[in-house]
Protein backbone atom coordinates (compact mmCIF):
# COMPACT_ATOMS: atom_id res chain seq x y z
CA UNK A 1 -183.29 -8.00 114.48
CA UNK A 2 -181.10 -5.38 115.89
CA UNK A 3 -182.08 -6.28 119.39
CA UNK A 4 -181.11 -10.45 119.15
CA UNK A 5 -177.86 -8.79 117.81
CA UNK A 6 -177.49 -6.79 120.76
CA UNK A 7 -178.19 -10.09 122.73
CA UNK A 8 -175.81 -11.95 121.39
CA UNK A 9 -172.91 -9.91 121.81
CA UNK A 10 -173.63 -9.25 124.68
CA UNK A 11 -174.01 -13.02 125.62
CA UNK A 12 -170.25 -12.87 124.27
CA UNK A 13 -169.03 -9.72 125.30
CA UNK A 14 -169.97 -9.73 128.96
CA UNK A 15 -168.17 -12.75 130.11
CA UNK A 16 -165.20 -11.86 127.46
CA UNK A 17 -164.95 -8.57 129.24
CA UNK A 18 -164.70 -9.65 132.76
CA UNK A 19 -162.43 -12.84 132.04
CA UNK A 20 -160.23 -10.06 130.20
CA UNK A 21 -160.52 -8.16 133.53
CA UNK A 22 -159.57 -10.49 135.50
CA UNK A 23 -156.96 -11.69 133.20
CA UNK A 24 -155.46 -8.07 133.57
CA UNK A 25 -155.75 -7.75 136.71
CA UNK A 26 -153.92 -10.89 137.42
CA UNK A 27 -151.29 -9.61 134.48
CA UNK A 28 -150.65 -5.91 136.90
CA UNK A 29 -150.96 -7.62 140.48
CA UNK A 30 -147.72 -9.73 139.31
CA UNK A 31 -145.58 -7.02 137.57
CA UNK A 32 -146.16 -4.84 140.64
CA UNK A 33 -144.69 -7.69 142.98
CA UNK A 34 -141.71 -8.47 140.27
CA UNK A 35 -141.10 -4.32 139.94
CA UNK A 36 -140.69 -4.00 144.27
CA UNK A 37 -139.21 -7.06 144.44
CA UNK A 38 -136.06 -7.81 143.00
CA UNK A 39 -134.59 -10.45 145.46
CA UNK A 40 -137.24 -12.97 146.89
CA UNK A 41 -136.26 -16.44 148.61
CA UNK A 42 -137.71 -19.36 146.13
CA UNK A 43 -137.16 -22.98 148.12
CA UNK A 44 -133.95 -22.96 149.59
CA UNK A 45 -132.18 -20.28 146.52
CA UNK A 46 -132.32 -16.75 146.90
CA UNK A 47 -132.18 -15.69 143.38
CA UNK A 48 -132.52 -12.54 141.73
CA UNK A 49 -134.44 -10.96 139.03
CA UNK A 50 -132.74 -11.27 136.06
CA UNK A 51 -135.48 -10.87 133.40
CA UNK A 52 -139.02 -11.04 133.51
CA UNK A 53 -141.18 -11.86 130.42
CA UNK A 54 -144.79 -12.08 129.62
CA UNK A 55 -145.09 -15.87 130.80
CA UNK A 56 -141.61 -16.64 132.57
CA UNK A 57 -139.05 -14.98 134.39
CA UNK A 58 -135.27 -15.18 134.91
CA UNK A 59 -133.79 -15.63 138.09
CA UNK A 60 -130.37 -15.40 138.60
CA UNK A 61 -128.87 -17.38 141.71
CA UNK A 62 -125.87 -17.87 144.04
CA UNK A 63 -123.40 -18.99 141.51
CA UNK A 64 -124.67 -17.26 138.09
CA UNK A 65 -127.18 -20.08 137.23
CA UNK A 66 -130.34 -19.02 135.91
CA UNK A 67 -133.72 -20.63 136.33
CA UNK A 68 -136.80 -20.29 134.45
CA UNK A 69 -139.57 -19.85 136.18
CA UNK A 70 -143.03 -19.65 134.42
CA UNK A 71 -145.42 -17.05 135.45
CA UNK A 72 -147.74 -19.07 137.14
CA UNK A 73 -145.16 -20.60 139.47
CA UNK A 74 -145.34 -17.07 141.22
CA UNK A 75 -149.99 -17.11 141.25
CA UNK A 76 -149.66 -20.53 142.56
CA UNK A 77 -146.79 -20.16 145.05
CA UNK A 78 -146.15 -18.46 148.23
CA UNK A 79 -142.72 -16.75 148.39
CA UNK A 80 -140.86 -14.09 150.42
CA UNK A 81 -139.90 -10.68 149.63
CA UNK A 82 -136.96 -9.65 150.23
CA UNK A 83 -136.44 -6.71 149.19
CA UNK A 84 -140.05 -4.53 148.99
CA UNK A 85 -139.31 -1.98 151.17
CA UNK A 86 -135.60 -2.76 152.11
CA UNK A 87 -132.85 -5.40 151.34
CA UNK A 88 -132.04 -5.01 155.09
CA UNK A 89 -131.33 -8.88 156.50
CA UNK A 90 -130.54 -10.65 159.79
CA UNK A 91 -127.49 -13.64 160.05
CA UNK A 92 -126.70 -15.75 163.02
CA UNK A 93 -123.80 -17.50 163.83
CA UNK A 94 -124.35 -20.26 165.85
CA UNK A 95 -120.71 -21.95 168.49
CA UNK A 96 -121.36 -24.46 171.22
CA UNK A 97 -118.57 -24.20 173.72
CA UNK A 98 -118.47 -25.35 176.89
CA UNK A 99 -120.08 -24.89 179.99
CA UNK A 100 -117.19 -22.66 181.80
CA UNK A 101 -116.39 -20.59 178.12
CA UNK A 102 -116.26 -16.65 179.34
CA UNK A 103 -118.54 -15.06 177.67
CA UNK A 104 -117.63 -11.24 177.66
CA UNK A 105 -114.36 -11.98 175.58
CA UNK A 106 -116.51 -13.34 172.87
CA UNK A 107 -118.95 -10.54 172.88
CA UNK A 108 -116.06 -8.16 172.91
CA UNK A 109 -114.13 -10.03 170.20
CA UNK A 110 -117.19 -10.22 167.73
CA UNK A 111 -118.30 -6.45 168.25
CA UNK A 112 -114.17 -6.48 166.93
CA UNK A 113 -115.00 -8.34 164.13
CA UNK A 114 -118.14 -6.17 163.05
CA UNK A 115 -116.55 -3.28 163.71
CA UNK A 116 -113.64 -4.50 160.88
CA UNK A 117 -115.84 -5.80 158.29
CA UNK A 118 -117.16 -3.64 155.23
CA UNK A 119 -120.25 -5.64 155.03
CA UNK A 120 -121.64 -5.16 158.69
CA UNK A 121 -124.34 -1.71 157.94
CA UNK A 122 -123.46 -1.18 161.94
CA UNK A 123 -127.31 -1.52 163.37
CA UNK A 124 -127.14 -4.95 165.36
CA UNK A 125 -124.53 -6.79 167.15
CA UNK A 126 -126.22 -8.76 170.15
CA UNK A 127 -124.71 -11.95 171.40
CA UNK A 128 -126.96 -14.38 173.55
CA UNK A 129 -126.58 -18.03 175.15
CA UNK A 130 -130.00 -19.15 173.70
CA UNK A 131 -129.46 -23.00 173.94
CA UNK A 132 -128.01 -25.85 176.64
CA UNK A 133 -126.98 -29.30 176.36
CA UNK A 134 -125.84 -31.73 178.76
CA UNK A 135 -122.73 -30.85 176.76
CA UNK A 136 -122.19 -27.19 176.10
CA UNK A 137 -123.69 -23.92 175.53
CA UNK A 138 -125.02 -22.68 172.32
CA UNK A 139 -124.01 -19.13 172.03
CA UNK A 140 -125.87 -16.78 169.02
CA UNK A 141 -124.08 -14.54 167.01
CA UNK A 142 -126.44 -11.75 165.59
CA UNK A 143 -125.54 -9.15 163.03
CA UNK A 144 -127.32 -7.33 159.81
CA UNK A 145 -125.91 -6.07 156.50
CA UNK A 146 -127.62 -4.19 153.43
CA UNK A 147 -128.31 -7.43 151.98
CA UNK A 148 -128.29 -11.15 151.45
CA UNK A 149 -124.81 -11.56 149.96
CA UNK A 150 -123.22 -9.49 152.38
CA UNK A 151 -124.83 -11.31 155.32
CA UNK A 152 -123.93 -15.08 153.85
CA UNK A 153 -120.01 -13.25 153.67
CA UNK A 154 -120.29 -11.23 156.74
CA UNK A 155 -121.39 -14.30 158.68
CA UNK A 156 -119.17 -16.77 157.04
CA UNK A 157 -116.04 -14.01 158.07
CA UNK A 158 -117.21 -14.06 161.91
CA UNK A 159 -117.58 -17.90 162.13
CA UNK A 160 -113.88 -18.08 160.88
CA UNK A 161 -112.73 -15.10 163.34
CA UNK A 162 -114.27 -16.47 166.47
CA UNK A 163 -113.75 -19.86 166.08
CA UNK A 164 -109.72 -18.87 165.47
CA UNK A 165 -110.22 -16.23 168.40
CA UNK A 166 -111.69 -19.72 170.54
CA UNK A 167 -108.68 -21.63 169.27
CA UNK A 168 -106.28 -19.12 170.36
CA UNK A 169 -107.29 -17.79 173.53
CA UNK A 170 -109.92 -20.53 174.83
CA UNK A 171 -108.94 -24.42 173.26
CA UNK A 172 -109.89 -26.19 176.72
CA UNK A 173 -113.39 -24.27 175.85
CA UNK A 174 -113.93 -26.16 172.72
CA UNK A 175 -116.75 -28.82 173.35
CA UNK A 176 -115.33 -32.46 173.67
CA UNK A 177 -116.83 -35.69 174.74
CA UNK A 178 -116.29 -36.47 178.65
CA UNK A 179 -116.71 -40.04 180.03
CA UNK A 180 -116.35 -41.50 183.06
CA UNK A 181 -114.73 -45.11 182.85
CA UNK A 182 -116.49 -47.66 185.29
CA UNK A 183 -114.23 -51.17 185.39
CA UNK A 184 -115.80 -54.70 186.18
CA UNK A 185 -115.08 -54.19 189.70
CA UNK A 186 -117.26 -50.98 189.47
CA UNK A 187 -114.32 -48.42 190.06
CA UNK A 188 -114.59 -45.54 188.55
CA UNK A 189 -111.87 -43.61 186.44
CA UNK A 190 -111.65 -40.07 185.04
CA UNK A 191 -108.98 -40.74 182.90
């Protein structure tokens, strides 16, 4: 009698045991990602952790929203940390100006910029020509800052400051459309 008890827990307790298992091991796997990361990019938003719960958690985005986002959302979903081992991030600022634009001034004048901003952390500053049309250049702008706020602010501050610095020292740089007017006769004008 005592053994077909000892079968039939165990015909219960076995697979109870290991689904618990796995159930907890599932349970610590996640609240070790949520306690390292605190800022993670979800879609396009780059919220943080506000609160996290047994089966949801709190994010906290741009402009003081919060979404709920159940627990399984994070099993079933790939996202990126942030903010692991450092909140450390990389912004670009992308100008297309013309062909004959001088670059120096514009790496001088944005190495300016950094220099004057409380939210550049003062590790990169590189400034490259990385794209051509039959139009312009594309010239990138790349700094860091401590974190993702600071980089949306630091890069929003340098657009503003070279495009003015552009403005002011380089307007016939600017990109424009050129044409070249051909008549019936087939004369050609470069008005």
């Amino acid at each position: 009698m005592l053994e077909s008890i000892e079968a039939g827990l165990s015909a219960w307790l076995l697979p109870g045991a290991t689904a618990l298992l796995a159930l907890l091991a599932t349970y610590t796997a996640y609240r070790l990602v949520l306690a390292l990361t605190r800022r993670f990019s979800r879609s396009k938003a780059v919220p943080r952790i506000f609160l996290d719960a047994a089966t949801y958690v709190v994010l906290r985005v741009w402009d003081l929203r919060r979404l709920i986002v159940p627990l399984q959302w994070f099993i079933e979903n790939p996202f990126q940390n942030w903010s692991r081992n450092t909140t450390d991030m990389l912004g670009t600022v992308f100008l297309w100006l013309d062909y004959a634009i001088p670059v120096q001034p514009l790496r001088e004048e944005f190495g300016r910029l950094l220099r004057q901003s409380s939210q550049w952390d003062g590790k990169i500053e590189t400034v490259q020509v990385t794209d051509s049309s039959e139009q312009a250049l594309q010239i990138r702008f790349l700094m860091s800052a401590p974190d993702s706020s600071k980089v949306w602010d630091l890069r929003c501050a340098v657009r503003e400051g070279l495009v003015v610095f552009v403005q002011k020292h380089y307007p016939e740089y600017l990109p424009r459309v050129r044409a070249r007017l051909v008549d019936d006769s087939g004369a050609v004008s470069d008005k």
